[in-house]
C-alpha atoms as a PDB file:
ATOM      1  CA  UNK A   1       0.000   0.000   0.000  1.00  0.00           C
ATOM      2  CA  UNK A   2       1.098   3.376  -1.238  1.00  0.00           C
ATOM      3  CA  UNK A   3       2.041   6.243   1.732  1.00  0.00           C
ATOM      4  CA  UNK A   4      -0.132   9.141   0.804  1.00  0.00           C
ATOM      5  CA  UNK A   5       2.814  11.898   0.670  1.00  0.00           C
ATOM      6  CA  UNK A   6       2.545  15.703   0.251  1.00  0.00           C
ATOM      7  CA  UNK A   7       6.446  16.727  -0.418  1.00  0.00           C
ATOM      8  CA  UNK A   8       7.036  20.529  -0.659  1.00  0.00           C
ATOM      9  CA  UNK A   9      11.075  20.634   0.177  1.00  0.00           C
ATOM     10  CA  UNK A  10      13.500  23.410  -1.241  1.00  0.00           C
ATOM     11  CA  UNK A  11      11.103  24.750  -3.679  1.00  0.00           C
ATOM     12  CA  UNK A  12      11.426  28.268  -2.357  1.00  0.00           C
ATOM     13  CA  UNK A  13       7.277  28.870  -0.564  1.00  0.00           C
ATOM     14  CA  UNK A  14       6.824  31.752   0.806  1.00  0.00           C
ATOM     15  CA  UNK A  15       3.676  32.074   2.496  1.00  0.00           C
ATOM     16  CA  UNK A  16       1.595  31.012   5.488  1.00  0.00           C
ATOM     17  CA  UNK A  17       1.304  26.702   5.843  1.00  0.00           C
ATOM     18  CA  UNK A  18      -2.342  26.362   4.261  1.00  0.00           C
ATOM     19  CA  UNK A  19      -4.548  24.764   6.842  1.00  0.00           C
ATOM     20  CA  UNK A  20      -6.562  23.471   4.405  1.00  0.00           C
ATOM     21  CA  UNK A  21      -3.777  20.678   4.006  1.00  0.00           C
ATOM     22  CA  UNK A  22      -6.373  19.593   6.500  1.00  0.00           C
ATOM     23  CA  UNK A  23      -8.514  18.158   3.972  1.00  0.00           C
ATOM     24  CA  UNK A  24      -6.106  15.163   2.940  1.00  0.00           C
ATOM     25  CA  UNK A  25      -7.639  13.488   5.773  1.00  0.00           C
ATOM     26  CA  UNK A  26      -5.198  10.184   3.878  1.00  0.00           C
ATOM     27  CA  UNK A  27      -2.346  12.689   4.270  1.00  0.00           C
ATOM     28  CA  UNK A  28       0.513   9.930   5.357  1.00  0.00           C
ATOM     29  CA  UNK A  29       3.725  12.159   5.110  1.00  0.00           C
ATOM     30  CA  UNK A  30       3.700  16.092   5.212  1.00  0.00           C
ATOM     31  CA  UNK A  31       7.232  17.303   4.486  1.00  0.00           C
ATOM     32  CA  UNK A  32       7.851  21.057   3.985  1.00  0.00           C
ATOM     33  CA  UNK A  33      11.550  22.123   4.975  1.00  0.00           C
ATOM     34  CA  UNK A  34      13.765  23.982   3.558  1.00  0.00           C
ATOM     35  CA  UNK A  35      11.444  26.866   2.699  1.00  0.00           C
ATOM     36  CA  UNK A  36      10.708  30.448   3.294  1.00  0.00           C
ATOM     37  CA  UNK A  37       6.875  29.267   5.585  1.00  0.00           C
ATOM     38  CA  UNK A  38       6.106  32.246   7.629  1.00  0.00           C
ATOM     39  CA  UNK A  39       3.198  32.317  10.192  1.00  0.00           C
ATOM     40  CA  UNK A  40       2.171  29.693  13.257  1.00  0.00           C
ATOM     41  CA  UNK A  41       1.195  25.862  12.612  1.00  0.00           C
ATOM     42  CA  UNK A  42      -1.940  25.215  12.187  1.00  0.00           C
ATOM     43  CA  UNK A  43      -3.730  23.866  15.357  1.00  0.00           C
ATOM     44  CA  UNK A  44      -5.861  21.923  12.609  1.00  0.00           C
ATOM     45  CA  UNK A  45      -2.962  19.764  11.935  1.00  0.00           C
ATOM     46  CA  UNK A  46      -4.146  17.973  14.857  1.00  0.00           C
ATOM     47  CA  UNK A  47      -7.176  16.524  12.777  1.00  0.00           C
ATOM     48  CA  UNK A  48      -4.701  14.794  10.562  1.00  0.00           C
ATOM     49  CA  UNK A  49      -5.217  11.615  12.579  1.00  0.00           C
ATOM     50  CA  UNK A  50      -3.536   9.601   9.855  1.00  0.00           C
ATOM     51  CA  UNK A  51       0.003  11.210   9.330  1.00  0.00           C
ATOM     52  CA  UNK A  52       2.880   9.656  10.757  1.00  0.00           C
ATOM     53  CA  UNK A  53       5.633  12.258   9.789  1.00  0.00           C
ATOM     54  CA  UNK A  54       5.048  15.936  10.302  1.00  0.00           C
ATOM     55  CA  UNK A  55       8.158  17.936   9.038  1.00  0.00           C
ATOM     56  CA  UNK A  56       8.780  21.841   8.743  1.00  0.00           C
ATOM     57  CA  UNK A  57      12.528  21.727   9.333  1.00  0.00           C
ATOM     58  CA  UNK A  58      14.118  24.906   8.295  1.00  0.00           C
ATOM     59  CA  UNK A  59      11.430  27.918   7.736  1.00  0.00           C
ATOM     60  CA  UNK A  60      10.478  30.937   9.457  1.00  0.00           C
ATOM     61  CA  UNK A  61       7.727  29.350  11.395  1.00  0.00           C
ATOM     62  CA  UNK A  62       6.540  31.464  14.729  1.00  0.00           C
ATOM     63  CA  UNK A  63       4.371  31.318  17.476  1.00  0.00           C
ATOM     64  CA  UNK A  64       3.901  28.636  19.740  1.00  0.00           C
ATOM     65  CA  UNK A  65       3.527  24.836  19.272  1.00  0.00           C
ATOM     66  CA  UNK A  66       0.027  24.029  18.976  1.00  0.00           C
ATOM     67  CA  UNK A  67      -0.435  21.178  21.677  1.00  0.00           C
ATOM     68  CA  UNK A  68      -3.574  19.408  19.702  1.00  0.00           C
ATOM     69  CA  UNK A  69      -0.250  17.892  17.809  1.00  0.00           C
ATOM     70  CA  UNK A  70      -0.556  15.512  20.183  1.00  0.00           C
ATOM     71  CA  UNK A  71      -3.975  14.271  18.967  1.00  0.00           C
ATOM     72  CA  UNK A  72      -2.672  12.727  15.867  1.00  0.00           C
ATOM     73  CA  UNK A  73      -2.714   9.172  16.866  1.00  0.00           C
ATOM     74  CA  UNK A  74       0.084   7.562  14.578  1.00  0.00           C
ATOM     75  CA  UNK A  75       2.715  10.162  14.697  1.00  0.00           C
ATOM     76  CA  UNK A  76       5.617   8.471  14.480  1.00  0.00           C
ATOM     77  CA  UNK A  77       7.831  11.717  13.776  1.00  0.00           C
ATOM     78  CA  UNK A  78       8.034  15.365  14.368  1.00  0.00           C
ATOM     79  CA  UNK A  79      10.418  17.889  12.747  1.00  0.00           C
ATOM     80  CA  UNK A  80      10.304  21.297  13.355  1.00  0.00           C
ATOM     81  CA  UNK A  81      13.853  22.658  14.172  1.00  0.00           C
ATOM     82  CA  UNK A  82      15.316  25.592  12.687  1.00  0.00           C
ATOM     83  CA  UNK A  83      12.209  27.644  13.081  1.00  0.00           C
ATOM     84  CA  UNK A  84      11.214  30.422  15.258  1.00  0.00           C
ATOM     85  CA  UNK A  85       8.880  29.036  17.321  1.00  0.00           C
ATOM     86  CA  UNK A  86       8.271  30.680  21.085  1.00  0.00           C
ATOM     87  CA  UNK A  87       6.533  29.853  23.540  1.00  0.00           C
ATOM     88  CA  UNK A  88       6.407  26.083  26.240  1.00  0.00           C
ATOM     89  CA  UNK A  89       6.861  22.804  24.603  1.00  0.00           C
ATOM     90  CA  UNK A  90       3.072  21.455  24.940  1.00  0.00           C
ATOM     91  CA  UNK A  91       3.541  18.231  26.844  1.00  0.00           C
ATOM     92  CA  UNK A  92       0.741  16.876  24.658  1.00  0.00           C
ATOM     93  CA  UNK A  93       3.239  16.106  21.564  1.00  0.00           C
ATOM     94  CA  UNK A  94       4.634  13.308  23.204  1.00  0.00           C
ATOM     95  CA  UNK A  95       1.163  11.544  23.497  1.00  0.00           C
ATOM     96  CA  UNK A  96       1.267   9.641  20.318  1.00  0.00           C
ATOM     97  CA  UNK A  97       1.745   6.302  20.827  1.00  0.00           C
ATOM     98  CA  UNK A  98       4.107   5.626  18.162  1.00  0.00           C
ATOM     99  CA  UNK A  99       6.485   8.972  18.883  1.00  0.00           C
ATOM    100  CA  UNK A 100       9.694   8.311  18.260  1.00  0.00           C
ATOM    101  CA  UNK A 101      11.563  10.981  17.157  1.00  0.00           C
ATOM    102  CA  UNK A 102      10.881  14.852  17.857  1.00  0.00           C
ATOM    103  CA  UNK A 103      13.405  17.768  16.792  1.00  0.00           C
ATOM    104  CA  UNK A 104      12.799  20.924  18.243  1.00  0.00           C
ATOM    105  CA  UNK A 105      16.438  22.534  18.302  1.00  0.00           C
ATOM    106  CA  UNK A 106      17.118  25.949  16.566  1.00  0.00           C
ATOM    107  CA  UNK A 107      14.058  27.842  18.055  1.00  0.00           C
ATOM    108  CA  UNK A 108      12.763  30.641  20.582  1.00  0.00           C
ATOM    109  CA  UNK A 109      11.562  28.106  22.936  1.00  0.00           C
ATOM    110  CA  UNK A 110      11.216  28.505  26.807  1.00  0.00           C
ATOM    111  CA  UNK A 111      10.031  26.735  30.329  1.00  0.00           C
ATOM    112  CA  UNK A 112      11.020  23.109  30.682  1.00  0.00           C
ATOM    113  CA  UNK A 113      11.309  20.207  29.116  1.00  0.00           C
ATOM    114  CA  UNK A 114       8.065  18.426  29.933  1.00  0.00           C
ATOM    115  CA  UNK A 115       8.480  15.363  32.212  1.00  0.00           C
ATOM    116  CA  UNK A 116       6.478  12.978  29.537  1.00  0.00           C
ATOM    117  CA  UNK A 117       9.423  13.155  27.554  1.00  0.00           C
ATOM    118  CA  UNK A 118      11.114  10.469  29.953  1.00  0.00           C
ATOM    119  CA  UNK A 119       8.167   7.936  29.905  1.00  0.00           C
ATOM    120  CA  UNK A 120       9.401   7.494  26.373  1.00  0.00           C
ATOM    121  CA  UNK A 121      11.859   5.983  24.221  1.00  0.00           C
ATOM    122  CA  UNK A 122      12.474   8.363  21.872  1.00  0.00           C
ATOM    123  CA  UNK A 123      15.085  10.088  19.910  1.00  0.00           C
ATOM    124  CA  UNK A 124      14.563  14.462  21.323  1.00  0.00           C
ATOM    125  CA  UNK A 125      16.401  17.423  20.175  1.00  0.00           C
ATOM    126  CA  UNK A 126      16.083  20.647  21.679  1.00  0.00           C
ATOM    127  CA  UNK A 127      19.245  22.995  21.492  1.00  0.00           C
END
């Protein structure tokens, strides 16, 4: 069976992340780095129950880190270092069950690290 796969690297965007990406309710992959994405994440995202990689790596994405991340079921990973986000890391991203790897380095985050982060084996950047 095919991965349903939206791939948007190095191809120079420079707007807001649509949220009606939303709509690919089948939407497997989601892979967006290496852009010029301005704006916040969508906290729709979090309807995209089926997607098991979320990555923004490398854009000009701001504003916090919507926590209803953590309602998409079969994440697996989550890329979103060399960004701007600010703001907590929402303790809800590390709810997925399948959570394995989460990059969060190269951004304008502060607090702490959320304690869920150690009932996990998983691979987490944040520097």
């Amino acid at each position: 069976m095919l991965k349903e796969s939206l791939i948007l690297n190095e191809k120079e965007l420079k707007s807001t992340i649509p949220s009606e990406i939303t709509r690919l309710t089948n939407l497997q992959r989601l892979e967006m780095r290496d852009n010029d994405l301005t704006g916040t994440i969508p906290s729709k995202f979090g309807l995209l129950d089926r997607l098991d990689t979320l990555d923004l790596f490398q854009n000009k994405i701001a504003g916090p880190i919507p926590s209803e991340l953590g309602n998409i079921r079969r994440l697996e990973s989550l890329v979103l270092g060399s960004n701007e986000c600010t703001g907590s890391i929402p303790a809800e991203i590390f709810n997925p069950f399948f959570i394995s790897s989460v990059d969060l380095s190269k951004n304008k985050l502060t607090g702490t690290i959320p304690s869920e982060i150690g009932q996990r084996d998983l691979l987490f950047v944040c520097k």
